[in-house]
C-alpha atoms as a PDB file:
ATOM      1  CA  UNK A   1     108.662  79.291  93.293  1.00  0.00           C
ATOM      2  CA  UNK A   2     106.036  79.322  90.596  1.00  0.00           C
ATOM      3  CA  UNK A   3     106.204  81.651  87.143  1.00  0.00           C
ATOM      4  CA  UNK A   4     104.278  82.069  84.860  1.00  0.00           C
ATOM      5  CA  UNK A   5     105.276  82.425  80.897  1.00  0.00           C
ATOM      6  CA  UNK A   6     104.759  83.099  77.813  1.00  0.00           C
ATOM      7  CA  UNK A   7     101.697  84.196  76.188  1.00  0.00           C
ATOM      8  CA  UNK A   8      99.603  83.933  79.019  1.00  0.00           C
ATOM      9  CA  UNK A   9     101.854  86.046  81.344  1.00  0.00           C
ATOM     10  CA  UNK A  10     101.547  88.951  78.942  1.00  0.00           C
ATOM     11  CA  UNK A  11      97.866  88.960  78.732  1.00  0.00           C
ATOM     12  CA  UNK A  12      97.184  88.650  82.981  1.00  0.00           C
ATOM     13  CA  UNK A  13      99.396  91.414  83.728  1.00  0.00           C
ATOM     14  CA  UNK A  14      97.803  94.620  82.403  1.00  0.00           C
ATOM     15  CA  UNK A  15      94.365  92.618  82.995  1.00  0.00           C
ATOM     16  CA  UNK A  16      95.252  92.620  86.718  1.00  0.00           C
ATOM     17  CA  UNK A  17      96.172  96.523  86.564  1.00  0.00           C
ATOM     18  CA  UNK A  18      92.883  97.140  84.775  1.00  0.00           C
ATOM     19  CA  UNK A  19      91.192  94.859  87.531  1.00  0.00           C
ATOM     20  CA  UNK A  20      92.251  98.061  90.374  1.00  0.00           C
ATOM     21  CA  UNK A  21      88.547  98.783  90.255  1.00  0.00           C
ATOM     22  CA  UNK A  22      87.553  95.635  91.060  1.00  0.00           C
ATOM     23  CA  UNK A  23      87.304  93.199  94.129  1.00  0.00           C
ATOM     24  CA  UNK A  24      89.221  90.186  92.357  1.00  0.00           C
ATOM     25  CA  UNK A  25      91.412  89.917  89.701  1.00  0.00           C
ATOM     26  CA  UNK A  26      91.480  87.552  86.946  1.00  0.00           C
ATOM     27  CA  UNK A  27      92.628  83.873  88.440  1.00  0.00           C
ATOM     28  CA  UNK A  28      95.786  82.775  87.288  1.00  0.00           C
ATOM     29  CA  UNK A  29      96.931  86.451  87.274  1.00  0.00           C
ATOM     30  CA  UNK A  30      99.743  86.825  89.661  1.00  0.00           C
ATOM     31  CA  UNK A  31     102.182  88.594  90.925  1.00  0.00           C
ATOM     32  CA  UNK A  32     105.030  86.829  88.438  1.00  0.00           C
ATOM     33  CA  UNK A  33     102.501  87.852  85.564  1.00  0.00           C
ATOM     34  CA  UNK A  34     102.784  91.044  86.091  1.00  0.00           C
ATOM     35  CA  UNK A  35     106.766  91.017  86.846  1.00  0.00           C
ATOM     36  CA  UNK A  36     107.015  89.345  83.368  1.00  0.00           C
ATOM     37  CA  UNK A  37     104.955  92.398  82.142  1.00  0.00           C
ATOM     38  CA  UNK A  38     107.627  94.623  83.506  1.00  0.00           C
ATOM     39  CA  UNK A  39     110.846  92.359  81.921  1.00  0.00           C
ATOM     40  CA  UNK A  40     109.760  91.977  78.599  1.00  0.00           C
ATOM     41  CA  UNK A  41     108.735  95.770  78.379  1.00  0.00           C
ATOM     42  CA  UNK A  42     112.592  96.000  79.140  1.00  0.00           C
ATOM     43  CA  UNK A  43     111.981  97.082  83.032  1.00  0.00           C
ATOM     44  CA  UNK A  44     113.788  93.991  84.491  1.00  0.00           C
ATOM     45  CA  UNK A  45     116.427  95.607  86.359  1.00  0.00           C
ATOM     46  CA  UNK A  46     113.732  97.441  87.944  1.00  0.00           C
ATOM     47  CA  UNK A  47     111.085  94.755  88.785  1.00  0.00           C
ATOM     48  CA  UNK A  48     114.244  91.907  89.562  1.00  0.00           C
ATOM     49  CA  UNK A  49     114.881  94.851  92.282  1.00  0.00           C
ATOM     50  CA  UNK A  50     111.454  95.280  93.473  1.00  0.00           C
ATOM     51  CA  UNK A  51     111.376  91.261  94.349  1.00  0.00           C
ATOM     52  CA  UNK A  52     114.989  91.166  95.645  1.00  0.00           C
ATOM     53  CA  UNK A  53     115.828  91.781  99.105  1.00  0.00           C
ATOM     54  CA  UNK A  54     118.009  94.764  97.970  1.00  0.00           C
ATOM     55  CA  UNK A  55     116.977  98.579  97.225  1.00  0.00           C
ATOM     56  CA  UNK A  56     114.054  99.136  94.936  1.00  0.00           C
ATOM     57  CA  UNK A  57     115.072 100.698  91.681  1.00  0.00           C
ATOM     58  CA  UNK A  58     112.228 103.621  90.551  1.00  0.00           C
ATOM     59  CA  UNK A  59     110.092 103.535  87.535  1.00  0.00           C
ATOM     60  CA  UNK A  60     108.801 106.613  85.984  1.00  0.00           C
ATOM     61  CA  UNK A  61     104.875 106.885  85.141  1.00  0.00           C
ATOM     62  CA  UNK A  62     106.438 107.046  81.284  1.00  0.00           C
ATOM     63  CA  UNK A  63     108.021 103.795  81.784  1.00  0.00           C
ATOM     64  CA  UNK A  64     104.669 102.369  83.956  1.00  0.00           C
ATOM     65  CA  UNK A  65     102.532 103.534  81.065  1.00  0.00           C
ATOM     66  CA  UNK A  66     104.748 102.071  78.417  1.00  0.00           C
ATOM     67  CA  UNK A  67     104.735  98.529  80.163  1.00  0.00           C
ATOM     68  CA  UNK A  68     101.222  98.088  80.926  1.00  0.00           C
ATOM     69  CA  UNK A  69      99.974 100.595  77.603  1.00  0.00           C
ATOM     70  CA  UNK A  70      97.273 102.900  77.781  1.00  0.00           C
ATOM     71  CA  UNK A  71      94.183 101.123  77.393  1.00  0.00           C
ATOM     72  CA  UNK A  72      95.128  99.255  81.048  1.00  0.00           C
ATOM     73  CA  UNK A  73      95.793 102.458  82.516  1.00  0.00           C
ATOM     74  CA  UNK A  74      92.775 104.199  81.415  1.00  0.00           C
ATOM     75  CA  UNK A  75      90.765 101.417  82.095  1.00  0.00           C
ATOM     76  CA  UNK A  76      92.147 101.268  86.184  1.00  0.00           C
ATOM     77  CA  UNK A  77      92.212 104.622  86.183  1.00  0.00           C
ATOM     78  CA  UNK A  78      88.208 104.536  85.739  1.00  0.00           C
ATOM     79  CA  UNK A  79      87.290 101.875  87.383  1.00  0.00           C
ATOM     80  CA  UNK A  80      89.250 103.332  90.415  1.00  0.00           C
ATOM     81  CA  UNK A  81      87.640 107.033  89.517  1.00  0.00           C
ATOM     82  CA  UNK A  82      90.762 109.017  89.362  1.00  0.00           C
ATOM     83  CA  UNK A  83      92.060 111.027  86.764  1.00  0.00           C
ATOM     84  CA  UNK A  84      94.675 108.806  84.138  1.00  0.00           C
ATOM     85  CA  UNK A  85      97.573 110.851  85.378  1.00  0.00           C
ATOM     86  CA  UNK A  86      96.756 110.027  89.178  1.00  0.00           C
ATOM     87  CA  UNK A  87      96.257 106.550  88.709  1.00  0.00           C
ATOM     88  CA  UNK A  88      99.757 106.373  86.870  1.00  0.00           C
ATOM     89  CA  UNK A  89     101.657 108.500  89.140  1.00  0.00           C
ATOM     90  CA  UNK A  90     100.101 106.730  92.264  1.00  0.00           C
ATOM     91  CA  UNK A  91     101.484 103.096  90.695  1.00  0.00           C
ATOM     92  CA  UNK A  92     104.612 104.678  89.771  1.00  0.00           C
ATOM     93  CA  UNK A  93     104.588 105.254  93.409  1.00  0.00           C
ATOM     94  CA  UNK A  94     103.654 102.660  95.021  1.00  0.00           C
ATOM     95  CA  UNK A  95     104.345  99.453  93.041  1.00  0.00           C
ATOM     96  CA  UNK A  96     108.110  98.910  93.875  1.00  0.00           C
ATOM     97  CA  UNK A  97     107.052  98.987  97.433  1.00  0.00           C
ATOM     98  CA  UNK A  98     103.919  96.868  97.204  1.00  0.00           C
ATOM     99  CA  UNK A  99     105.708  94.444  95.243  1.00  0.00           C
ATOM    100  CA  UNK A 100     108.864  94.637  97.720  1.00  0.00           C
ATOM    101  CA  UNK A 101     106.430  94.021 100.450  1.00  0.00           C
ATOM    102  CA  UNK A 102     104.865  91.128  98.564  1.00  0.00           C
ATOM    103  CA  UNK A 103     108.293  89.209  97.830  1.00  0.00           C
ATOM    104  CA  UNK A 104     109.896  89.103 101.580  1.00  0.00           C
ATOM    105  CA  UNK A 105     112.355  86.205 100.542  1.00  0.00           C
ATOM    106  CA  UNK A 106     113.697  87.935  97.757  1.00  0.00           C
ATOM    107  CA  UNK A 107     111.443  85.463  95.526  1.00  0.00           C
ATOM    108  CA  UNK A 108     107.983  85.269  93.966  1.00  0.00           C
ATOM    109  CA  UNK A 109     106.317  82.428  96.497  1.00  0.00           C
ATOM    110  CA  UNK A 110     103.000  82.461  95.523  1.00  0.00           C
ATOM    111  CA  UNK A 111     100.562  84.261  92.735  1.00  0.00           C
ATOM    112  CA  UNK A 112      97.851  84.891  94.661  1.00  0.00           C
ATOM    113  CA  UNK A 113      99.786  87.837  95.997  1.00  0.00           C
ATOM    114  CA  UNK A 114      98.286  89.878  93.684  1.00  0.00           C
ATOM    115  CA  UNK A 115      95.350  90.110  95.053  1.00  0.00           C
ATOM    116  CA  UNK A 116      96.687  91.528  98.362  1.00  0.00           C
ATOM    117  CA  UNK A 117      99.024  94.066  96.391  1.00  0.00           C
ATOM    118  CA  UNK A 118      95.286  95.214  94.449  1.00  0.00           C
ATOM    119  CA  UNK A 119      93.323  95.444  98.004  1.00  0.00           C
ATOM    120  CA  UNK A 120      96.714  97.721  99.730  1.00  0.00           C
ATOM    121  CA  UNK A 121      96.881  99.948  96.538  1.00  0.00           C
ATOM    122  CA  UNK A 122      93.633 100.701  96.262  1.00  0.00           C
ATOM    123  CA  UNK A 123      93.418 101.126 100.039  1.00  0.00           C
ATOM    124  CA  UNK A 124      96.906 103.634  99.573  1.00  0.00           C
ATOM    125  CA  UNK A 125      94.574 105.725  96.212  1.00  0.00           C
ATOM    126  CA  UNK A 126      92.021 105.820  99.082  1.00  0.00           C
ATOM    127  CA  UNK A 127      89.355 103.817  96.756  1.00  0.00           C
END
């Protein structure tokens, strides 16, 4: 299993939610980035349940927009061409699931996952 930590893991995550828009996101960005993201914005519970084999836990567009701050979302949110409040509601949505989907084994395997939870999201905003 490979994490990453830190400094570094802070900065990838939101990039790779501001990448939506785009066909790749940042390399080096993964999946764990953006769990990290989650846990030190105090969503652990939350993400730890997205990953795990067990039930997802929710996450309000509040708490998604607190996590990843504003700037991120607005910045998907154009790049994808949908409204702020669609593109936060839609992750609120759809995030536990894509990340459940992404994490099979309970654990994070690999961080190129990312892209592949990027490509299905935009694919579920119908971008």
């Amino acid at each position: 299993m490979r994490h990453v930590h830190g400094a570094g893991a802070l900065k990838c995550a939101p990039q790779a939610v501001a990448g939506l828009g785009t066909r790749r996101p940042r390399r080096g960005c993964g999946l764990s980035g953006l769990v990290e993201k989650f846990t030190s914005a105090g969503l652990g519970r939350q993400a730890a349940s997205w990953v795990s084999t067990g039930q997802n836990m929710p996450i309000s567009a509040d708490q998604l927009l607190s996590a990843l701050g504003r700037d991120n979302v607005q910045s998907a949110s154009q790049k994808l061409g949908i409204p702020g409040a669609t593109a936060l509601g839609g992750l609120a949505a759809l995030l536990p699931t894509l990340i459940d989907q992404l994490t099979p084994k309970g654990q994070i395997e690999q961080d190129g996952d990312l892209s592949a939870a990027l490509s299905a999201l935009r694919g579920k905003l119908g971008v």
